[in-house]
C-alpha atoms as a PDB file:
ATOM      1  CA  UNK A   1       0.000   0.000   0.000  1.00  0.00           C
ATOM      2  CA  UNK A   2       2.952   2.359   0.727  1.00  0.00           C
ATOM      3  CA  UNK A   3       6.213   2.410  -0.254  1.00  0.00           C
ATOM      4  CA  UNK A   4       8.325   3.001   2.672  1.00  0.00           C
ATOM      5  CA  UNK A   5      11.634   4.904   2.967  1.00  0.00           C
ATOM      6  CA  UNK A   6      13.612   3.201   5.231  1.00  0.00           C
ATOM      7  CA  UNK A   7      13.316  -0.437   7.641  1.00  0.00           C
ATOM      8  CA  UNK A   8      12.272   1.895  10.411  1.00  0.00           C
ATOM      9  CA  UNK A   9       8.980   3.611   8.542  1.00  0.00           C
ATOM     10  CA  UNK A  10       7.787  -0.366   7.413  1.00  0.00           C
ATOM     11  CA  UNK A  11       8.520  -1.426  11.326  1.00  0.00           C
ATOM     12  CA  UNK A  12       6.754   1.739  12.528  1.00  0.00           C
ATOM     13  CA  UNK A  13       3.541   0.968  10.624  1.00  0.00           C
ATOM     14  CA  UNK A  14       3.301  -2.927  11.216  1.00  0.00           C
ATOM     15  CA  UNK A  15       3.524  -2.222  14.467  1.00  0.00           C
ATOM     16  CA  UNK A  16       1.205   0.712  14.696  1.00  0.00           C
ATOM     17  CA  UNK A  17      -1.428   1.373  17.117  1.00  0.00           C
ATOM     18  CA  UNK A  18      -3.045   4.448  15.596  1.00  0.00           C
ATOM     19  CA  UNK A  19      -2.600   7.111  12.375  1.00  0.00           C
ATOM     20  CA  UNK A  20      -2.096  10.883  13.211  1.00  0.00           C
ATOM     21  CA  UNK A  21      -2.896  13.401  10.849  1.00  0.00           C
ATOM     22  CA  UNK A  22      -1.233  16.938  11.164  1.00  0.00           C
ATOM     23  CA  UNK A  23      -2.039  20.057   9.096  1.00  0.00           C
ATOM     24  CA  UNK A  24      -0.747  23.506   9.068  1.00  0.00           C
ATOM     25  CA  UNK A  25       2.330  25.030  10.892  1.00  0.00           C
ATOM     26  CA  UNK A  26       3.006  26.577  13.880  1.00  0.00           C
ATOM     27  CA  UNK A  27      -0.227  28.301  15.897  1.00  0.00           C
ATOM     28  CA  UNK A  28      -2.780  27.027  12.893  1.00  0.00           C
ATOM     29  CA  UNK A  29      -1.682  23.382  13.466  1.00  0.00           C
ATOM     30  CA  UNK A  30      -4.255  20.594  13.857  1.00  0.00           C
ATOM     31  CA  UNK A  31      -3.269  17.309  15.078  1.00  0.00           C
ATOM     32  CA  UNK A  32      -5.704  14.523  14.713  1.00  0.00           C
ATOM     33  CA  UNK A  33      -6.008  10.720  16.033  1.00  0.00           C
ATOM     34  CA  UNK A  34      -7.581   8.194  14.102  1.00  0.00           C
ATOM     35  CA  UNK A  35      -7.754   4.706  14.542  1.00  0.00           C
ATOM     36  CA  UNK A  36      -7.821   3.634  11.087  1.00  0.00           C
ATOM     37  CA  UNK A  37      -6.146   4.746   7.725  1.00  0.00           C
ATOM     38  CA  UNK A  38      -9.824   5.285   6.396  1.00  0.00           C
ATOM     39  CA  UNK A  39     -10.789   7.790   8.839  1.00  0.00           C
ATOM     40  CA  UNK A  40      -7.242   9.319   8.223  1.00  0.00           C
ATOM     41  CA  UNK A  41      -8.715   9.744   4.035  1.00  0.00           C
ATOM     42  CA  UNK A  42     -12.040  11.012   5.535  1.00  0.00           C
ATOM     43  CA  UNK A  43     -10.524  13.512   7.600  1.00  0.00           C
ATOM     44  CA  UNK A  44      -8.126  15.377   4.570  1.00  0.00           C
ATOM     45  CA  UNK A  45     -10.358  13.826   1.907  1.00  0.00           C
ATOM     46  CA  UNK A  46     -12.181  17.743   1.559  1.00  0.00           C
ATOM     47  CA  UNK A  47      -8.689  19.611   1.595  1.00  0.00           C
ATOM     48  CA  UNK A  48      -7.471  18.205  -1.359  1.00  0.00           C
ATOM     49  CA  UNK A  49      -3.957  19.521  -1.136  1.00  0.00           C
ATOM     50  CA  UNK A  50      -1.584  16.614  -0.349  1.00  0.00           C
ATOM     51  CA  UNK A  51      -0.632  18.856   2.745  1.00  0.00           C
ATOM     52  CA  UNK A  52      -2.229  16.809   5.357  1.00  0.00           C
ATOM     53  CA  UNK A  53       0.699  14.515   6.950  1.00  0.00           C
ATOM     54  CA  UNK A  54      -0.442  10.986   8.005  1.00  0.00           C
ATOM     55  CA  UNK A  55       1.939   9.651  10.558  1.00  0.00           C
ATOM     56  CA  UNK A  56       2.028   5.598  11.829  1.00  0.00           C
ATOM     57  CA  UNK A  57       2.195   5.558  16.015  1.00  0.00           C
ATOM     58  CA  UNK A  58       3.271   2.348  18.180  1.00  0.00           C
ATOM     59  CA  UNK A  59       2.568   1.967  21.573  1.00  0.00           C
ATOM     60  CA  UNK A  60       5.847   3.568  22.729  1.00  0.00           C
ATOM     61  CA  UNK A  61       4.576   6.435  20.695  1.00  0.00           C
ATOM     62  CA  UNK A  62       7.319   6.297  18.420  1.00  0.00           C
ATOM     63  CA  UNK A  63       6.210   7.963  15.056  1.00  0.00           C
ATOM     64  CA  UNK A  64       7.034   7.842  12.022  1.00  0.00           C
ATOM     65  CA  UNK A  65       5.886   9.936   8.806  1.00  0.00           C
ATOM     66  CA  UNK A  66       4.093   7.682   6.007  1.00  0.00           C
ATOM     67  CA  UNK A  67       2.177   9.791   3.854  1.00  0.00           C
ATOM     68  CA  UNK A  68       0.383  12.990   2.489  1.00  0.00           C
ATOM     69  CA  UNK A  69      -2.873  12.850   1.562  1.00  0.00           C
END
């Protein structure tokens, strides 16, 4: 489904226990949780920008960066 960068992004998203989905910078930012990749799609679905960044969390809440949508 994605094509990872590096071992650590692949290990980071087997192992993941929820998506977050970040948009904007600095005092505009939203930060979302999502339990699924398809809410993840709902959520920036209207924006249509490819500027919302979908990040893979494990339970140590190690992160790592997967997508744009």
């Amino acid at each position: 489904m994605f094509n990872f960068q590096t071992d650590y992004e692949k290990t980071i998203y087997e192992n993941r226990t929820h998506f977050v989905a970040v948009r904007g910078k600095g005092a505009n930012r939203i930060r979302k949780e999502f339990k699924t990749f398809f809410e993840v799609v709902d959520f920036a679905r209207p924006f249509n920008d490819n500027r919302t960044m979908v990040y893979a969390v494990n339970e140590l809440g190690s992160s790592a960066h997967i997508t744009n949508l």
